[in-house]
PDB file of N, CA and C in Angstrom:
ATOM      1  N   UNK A   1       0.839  -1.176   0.000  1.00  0.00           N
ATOM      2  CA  UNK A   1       0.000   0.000   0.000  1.00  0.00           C
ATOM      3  C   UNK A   1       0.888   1.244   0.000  1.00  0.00           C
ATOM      4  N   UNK A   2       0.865   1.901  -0.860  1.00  0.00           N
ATOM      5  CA  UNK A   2       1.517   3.519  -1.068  1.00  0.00           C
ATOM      6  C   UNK A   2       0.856   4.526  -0.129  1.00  0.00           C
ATOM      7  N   UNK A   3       1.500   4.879   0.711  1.00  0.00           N
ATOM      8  CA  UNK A   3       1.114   6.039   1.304  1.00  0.00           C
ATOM      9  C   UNK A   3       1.994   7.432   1.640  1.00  0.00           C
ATOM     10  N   UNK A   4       1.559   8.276   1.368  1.00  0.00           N
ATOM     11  CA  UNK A   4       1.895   9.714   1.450  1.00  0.00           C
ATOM     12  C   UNK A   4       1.467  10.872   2.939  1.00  0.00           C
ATOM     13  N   UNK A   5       2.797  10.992   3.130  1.00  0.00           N
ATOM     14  CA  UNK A   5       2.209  11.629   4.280  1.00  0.00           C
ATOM     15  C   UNK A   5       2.581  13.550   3.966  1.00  0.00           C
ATOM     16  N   UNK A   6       2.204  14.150   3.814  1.00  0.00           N
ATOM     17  CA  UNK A   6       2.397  15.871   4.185  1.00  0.00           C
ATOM     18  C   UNK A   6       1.703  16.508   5.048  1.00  0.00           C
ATOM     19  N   UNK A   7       3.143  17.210   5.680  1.00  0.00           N
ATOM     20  CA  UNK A   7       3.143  17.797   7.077  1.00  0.00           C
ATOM     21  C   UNK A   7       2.988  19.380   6.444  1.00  0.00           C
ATOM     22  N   UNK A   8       2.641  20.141   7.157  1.00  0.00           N
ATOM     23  CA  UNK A   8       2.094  21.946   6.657  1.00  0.00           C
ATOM     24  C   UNK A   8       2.907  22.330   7.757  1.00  0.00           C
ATOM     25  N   UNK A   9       3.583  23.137   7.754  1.00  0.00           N
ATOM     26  CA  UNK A   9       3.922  24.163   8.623  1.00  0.00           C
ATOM     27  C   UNK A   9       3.789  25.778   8.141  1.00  0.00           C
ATOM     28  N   UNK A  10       3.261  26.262   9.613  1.00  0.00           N
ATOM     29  CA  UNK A  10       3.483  28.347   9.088  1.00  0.00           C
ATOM     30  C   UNK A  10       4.668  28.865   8.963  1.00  0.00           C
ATOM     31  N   UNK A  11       5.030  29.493   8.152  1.00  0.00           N
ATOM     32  CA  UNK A  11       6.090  29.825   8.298  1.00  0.00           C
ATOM     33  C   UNK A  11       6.042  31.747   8.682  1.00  0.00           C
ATOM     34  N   UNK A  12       6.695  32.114   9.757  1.00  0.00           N
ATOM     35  CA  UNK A  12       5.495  33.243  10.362  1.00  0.00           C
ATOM     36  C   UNK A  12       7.654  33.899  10.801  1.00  0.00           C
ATOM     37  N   UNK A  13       7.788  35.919  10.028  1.00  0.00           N
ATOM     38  CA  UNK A  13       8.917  36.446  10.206  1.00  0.00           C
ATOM     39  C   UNK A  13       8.507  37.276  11.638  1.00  0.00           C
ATOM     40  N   UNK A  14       9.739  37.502  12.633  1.00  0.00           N
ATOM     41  CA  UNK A  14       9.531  37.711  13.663  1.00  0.00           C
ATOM     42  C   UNK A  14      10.316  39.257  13.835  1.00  0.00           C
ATOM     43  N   UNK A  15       9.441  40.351  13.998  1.00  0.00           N
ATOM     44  CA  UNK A  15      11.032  41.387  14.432  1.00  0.00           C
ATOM     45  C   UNK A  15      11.495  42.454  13.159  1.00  0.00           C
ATOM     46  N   UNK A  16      11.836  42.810  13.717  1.00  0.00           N
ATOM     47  CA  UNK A  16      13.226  43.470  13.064  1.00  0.00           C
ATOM     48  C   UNK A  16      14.013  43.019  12.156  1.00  0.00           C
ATOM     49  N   UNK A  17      14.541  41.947  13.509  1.00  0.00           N
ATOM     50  CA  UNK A  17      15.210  40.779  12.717  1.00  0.00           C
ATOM     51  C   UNK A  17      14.690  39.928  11.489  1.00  0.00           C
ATOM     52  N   UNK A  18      13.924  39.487  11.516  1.00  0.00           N
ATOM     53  CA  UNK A  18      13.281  38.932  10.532  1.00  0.00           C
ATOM     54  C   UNK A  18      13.738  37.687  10.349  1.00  0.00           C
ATOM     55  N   UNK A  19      13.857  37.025  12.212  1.00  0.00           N
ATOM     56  CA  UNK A  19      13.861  35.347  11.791  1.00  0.00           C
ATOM     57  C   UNK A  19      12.243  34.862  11.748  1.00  0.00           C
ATOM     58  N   UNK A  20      12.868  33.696  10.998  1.00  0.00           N
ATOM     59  CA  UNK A  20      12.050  32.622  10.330  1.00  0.00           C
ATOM     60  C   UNK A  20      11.801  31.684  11.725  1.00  0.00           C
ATOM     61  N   UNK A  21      10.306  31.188  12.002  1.00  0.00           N
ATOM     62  CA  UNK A  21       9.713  30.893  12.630  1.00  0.00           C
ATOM     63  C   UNK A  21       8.468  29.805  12.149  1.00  0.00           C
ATOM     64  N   UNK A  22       8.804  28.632  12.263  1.00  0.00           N
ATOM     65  CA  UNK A  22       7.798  27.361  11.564  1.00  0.00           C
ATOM     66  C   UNK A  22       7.172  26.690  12.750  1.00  0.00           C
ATOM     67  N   UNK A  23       5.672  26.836  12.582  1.00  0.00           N
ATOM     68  CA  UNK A  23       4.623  26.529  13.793  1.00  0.00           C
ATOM     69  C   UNK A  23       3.891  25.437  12.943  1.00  0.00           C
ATOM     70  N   UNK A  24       3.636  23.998  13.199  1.00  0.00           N
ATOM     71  CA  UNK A  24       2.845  22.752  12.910  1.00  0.00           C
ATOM     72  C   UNK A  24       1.628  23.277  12.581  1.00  0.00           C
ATOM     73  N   UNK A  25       1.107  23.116  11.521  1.00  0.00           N
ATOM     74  CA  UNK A  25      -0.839  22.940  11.167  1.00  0.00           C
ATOM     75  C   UNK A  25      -1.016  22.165  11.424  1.00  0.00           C
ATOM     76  N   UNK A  26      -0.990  21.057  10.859  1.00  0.00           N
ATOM     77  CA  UNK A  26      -1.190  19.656  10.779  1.00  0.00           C
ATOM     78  C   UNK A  26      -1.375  18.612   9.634  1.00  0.00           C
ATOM     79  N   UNK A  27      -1.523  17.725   9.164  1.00  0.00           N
ATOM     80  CA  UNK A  27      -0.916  16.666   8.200  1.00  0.00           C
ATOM     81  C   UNK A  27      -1.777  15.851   7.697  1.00  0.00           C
ATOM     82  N   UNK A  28      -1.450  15.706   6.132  1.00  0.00           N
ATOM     83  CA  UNK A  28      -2.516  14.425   5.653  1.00  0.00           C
ATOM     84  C   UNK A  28      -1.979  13.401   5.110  1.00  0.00           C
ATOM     85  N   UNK A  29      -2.891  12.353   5.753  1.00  0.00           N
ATOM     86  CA  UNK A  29      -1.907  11.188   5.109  1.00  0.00           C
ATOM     87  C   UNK A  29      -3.104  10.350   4.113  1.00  0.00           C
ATOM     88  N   UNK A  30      -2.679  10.033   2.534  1.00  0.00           N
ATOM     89  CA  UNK A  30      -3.134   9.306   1.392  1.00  0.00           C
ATOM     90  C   UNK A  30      -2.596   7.941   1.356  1.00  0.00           C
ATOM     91  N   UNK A  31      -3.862   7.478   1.471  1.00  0.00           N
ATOM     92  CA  UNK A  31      -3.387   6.221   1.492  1.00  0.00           C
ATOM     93  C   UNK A  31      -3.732   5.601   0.092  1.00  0.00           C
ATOM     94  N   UNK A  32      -3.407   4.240  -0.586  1.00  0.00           N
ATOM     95  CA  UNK A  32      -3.289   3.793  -2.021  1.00  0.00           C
ATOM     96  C   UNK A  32      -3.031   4.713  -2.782  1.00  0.00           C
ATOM     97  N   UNK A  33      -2.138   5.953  -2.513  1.00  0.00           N
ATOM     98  CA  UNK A  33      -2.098   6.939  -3.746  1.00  0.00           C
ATOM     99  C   UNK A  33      -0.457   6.583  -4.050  1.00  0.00           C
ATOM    100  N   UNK A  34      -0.105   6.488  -5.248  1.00  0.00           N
ATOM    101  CA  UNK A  34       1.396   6.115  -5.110  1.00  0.00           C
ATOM    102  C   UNK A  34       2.312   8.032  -6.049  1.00  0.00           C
ATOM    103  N   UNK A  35       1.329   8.685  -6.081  1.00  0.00           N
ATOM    104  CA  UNK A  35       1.783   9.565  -6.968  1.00  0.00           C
ATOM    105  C   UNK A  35       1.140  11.285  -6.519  1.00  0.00           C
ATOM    106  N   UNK A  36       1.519  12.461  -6.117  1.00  0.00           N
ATOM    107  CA  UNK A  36       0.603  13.391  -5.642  1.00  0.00           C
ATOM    108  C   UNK A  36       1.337  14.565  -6.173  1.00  0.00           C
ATOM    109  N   UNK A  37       0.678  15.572  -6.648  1.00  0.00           N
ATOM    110  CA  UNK A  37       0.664  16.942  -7.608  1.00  0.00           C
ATOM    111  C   UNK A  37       1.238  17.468  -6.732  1.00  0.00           C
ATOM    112  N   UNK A  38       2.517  18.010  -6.173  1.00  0.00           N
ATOM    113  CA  UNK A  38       2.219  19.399  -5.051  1.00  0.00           C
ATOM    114  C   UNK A  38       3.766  20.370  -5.832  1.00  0.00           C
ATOM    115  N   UNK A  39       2.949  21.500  -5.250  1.00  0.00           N
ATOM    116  CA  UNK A  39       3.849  22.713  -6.699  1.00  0.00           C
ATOM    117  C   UNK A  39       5.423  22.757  -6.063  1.00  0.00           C
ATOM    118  N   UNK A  40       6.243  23.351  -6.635  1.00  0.00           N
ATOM    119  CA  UNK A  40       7.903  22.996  -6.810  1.00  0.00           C
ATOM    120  C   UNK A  40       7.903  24.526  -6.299  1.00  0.00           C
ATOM    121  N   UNK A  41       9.223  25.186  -6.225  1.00  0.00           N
ATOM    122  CA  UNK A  41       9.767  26.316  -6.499  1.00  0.00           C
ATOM    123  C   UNK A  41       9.833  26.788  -7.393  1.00  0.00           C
ATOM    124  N   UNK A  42       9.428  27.754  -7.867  1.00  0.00           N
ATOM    125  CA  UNK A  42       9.423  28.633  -9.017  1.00  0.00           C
ATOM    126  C   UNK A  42       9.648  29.993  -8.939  1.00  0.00           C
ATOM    127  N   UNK A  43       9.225  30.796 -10.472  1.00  0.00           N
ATOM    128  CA  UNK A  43       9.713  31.789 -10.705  1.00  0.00           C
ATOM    129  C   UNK A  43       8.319  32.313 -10.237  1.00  0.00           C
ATOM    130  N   UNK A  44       6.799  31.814 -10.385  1.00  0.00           N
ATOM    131  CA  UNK A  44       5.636  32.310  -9.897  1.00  0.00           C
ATOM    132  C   UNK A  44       5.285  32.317  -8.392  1.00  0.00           C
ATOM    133  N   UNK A  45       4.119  32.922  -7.871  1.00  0.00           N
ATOM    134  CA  UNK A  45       3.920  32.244  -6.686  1.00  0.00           C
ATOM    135  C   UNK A  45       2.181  31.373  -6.713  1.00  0.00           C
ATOM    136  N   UNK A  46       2.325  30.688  -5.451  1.00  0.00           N
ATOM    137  CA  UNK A  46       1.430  29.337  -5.781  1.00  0.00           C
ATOM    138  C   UNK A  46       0.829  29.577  -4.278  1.00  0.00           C
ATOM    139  N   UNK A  47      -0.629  29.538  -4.649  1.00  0.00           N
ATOM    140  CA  UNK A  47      -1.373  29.981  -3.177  1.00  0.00           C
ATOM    141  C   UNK A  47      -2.287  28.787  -3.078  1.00  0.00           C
ATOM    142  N   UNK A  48      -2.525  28.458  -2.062  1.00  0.00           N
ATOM    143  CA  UNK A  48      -4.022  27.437  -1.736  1.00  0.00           C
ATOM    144  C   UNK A  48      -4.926  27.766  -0.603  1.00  0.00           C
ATOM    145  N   UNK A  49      -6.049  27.088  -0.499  1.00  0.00           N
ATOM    146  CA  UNK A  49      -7.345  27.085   0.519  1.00  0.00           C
ATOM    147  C   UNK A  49      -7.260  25.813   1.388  1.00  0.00           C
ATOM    148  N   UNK A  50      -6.668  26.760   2.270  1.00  0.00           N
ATOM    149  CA  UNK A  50      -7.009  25.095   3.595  1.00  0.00           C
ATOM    150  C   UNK A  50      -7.048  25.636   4.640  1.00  0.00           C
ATOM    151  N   UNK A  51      -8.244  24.901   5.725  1.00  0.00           N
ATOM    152  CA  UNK A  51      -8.486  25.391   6.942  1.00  0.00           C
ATOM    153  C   UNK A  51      -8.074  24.123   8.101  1.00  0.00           C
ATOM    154  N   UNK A  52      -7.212  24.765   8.520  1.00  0.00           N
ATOM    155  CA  UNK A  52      -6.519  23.884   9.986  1.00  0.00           C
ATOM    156  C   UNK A  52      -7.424  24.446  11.081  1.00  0.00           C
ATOM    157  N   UNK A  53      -7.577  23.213  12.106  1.00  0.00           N
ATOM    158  CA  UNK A  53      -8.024  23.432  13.300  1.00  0.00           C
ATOM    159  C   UNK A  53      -7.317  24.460  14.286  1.00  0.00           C
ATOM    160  N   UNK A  54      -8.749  25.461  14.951  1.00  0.00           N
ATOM    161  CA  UNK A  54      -7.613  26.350  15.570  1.00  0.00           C
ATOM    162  C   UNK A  54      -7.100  27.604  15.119  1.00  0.00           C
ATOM    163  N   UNK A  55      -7.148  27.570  13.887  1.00  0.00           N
ATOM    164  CA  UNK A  55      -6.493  28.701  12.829  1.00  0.00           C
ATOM    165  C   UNK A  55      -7.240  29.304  11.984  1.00  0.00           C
ATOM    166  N   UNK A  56      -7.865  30.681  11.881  1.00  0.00           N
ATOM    167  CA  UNK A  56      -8.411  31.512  11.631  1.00  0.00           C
ATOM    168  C   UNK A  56      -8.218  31.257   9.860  1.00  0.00           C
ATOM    169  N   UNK A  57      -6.780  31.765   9.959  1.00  0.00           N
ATOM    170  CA  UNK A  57      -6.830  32.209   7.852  1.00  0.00           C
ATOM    171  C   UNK A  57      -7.083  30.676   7.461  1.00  0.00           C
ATOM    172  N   UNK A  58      -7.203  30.856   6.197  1.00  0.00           N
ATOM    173  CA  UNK A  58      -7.376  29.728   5.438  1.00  0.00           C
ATOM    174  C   UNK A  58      -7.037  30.025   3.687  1.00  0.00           C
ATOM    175  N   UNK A  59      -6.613  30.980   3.880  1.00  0.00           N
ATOM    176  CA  UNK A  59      -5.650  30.863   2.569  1.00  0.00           C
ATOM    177  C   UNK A  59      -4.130  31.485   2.971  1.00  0.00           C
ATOM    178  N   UNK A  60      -3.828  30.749   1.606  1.00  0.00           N
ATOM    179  CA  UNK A  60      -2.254  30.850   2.168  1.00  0.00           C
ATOM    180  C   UNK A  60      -0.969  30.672   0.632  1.00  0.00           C
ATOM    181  N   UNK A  61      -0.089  31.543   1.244  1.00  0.00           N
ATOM    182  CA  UNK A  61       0.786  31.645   0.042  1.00  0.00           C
ATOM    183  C   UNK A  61       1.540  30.140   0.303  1.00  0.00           C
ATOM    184  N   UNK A  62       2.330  29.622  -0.808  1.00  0.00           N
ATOM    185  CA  UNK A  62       3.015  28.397  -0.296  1.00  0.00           C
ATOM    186  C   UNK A  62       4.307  28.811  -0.806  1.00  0.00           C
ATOM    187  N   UNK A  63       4.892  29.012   0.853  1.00  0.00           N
ATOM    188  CA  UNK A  63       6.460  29.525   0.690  1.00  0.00           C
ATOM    189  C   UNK A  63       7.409  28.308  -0.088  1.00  0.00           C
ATOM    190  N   UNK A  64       7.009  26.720   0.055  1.00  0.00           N
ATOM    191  CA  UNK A  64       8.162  25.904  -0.480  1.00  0.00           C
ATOM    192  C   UNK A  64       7.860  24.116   0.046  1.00  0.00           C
ATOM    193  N   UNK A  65       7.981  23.170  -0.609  1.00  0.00           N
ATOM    194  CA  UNK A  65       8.002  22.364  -0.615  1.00  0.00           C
ATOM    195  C   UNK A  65       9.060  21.304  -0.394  1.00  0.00           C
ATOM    196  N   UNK A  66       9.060  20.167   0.383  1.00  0.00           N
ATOM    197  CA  UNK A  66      10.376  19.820   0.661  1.00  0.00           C
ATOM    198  C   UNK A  66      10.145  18.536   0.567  1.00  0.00           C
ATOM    199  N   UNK A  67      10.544  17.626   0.005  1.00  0.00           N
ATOM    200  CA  UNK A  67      10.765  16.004   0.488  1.00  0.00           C
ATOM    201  C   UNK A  67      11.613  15.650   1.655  1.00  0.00           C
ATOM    202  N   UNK A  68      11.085  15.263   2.441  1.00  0.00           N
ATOM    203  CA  UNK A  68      11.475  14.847   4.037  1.00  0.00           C
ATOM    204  C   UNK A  68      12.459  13.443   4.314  1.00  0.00           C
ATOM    205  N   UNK A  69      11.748  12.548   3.230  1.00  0.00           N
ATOM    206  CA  UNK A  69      12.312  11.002   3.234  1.00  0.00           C
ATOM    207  C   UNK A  69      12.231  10.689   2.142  1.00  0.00           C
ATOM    208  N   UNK A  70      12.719   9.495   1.961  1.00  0.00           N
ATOM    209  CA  UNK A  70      13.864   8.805   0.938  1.00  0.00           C
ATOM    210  C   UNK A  70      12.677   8.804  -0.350  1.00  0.00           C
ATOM    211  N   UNK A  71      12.856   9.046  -1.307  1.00  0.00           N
ATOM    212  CA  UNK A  71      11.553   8.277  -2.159  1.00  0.00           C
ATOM    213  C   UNK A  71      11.108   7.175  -2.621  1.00  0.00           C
ATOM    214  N   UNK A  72      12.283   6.324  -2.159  1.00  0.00           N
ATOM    215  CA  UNK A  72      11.369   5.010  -2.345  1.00  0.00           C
ATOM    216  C   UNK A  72      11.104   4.320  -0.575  1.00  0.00           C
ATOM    217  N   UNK A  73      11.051   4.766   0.487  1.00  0.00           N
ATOM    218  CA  UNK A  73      10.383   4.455   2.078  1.00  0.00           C
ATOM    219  C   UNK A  73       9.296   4.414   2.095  1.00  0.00           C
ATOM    220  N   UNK A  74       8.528   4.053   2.598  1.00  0.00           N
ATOM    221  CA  UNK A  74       7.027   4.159   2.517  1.00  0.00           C
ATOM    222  C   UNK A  74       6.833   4.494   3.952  1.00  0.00           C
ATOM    223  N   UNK A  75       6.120   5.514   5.069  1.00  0.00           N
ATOM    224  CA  UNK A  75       5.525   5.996   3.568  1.00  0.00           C
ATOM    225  C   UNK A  75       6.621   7.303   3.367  1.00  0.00           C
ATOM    226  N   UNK A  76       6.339   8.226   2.171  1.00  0.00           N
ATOM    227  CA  UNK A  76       6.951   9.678   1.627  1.00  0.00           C
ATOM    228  C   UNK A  76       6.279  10.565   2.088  1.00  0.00           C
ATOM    229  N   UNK A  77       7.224  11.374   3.022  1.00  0.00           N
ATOM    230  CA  UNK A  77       6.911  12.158   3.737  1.00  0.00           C
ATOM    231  C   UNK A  77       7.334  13.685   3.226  1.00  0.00           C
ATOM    232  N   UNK A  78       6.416  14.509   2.700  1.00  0.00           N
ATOM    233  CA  UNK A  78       6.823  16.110   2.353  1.00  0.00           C
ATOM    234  C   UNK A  78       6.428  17.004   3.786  1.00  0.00           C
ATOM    235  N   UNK A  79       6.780  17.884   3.147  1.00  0.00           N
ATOM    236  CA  UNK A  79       7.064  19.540   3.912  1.00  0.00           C
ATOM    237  C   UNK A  79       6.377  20.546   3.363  1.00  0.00           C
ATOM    238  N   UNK A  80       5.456  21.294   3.860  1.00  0.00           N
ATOM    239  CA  UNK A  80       4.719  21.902   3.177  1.00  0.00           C
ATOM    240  C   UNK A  80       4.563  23.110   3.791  1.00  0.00           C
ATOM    241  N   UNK A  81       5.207  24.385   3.189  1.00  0.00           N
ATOM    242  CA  UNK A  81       5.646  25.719   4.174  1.00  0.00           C
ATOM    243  C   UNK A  81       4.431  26.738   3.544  1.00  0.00           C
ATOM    244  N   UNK A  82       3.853  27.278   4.549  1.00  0.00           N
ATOM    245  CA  UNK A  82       2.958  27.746   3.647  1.00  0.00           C
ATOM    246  C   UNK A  82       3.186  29.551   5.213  1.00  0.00           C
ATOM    247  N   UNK A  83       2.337  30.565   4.385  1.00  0.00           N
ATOM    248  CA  UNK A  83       2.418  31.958   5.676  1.00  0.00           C
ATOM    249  C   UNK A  83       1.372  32.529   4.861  1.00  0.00           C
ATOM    250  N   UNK A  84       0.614  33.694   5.759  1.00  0.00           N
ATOM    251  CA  UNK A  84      -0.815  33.666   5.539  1.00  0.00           C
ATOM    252  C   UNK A  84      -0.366  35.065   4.587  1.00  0.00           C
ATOM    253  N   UNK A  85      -1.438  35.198   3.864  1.00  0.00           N
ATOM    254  CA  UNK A  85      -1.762  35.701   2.691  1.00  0.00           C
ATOM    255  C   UNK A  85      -1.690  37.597   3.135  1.00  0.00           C
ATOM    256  N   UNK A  86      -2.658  37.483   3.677  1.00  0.00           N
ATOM    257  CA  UNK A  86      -3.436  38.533   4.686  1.00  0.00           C
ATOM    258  C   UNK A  86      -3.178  38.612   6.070  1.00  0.00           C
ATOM    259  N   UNK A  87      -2.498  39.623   6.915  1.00  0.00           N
ATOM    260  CA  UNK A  87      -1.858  39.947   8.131  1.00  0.00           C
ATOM    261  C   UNK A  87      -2.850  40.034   8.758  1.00  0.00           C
ATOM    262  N   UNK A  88      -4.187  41.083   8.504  1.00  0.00           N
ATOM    263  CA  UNK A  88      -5.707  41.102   9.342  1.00  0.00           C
ATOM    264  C   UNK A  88      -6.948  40.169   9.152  1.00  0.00           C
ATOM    265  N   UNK A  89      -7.539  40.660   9.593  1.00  0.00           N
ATOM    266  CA  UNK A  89      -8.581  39.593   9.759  1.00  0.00           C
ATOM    267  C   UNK A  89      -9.303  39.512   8.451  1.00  0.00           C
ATOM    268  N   UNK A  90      -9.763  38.439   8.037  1.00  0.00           N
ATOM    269  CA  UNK A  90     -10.644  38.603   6.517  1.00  0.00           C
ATOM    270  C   UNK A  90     -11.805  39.481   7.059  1.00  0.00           C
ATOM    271  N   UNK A  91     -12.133  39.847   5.619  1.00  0.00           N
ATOM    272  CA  UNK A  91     -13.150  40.773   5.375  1.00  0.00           C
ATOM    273  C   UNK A  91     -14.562  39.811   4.551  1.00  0.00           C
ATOM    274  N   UNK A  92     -15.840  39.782   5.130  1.00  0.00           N
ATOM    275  CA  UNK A  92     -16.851  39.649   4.402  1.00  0.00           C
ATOM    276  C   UNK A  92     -17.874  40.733   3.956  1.00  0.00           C
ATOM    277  N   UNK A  93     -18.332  40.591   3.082  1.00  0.00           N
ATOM    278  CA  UNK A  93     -19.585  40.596   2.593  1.00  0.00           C
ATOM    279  C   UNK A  93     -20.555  40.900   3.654  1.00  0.00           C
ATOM    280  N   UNK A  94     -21.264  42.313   3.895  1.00  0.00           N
ATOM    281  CA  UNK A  94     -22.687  42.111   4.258  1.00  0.00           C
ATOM    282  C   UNK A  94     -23.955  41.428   4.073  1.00  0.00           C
ATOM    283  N   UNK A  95     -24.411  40.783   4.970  1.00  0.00           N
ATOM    284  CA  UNK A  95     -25.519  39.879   4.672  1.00  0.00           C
ATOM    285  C   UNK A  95     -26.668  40.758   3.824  1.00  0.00           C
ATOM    286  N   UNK A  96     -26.156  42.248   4.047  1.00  0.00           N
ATOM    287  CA  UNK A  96     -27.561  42.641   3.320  1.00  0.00           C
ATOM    288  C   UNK A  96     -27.325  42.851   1.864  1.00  0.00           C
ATOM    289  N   UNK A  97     -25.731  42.785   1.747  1.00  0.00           N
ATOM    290  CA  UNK A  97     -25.753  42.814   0.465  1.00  0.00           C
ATOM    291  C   UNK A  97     -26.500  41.450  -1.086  1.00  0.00           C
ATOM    292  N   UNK A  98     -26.487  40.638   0.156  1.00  0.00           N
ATOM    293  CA  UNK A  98     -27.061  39.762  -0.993  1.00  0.00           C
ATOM    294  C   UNK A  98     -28.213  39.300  -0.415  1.00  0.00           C
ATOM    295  N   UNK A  99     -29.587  40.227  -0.556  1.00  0.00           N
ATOM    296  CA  UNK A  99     -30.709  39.966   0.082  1.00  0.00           C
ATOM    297  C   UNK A  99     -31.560  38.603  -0.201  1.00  0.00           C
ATOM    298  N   UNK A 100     -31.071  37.593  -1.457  1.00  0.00           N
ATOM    299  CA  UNK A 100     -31.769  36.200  -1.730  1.00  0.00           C
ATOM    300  C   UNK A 100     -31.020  35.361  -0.650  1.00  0.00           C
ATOM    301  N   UNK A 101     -30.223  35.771   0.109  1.00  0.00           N
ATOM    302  CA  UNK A 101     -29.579  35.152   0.793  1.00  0.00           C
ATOM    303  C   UNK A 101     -30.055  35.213   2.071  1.00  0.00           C
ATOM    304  N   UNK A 102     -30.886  36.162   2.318  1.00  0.00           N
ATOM    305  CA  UNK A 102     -30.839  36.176   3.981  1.00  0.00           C
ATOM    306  C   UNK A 102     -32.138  35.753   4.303  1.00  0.00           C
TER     307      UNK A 102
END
């Protein structure tokens, strides 16, 4: 059985200084999948939608991707650095703005 495990961490700058600071989201593990899409380093940037327990934002830039273990171990374990998009709080929509809605 192929399984895939990726771990998320925040990656959150502190200061002045501007150290780097990686706080656990938390992790999914695929099981029978022997093969999984996740974006590289590039010259673009690459954002996604995911909501961790606990944690307000839910979108997020993805600072970088890492292979953790060997690629042929089972299971393959990535790294998944991601820091929030937006520093304040999201913004919605008034309910009155969409009155079929309320």
């Amino acid at each position: 059985m192929d399984t895939i495990v990726i771990r998320y961490y925040q990656q959150v700058k502190s200061g002045p200084s501007g150290a780097v600071c990686l706080t656990p989201l938390g992790k999914e593990t695929l099981e029978s999948i022997s093969e999984v899409l996740l974006p590289s380093s590039a010259a673009h940037k690459v954002f996604c939608i995911k909501k961790f327990t606990g944690v307000d934002n839910y979108r997020w830039h993805v600072e970088g991707v890492c292979l953790v273990s060997l690629p042929s171990v089972s299971p393959v374990v990535y790294a998944v650095t991601l820091s929030k998009i937006f520093q304040g709080p999201p913004e919605f929509q008034r309910q009155d703005y969409f009155p079929a809605f309320s």
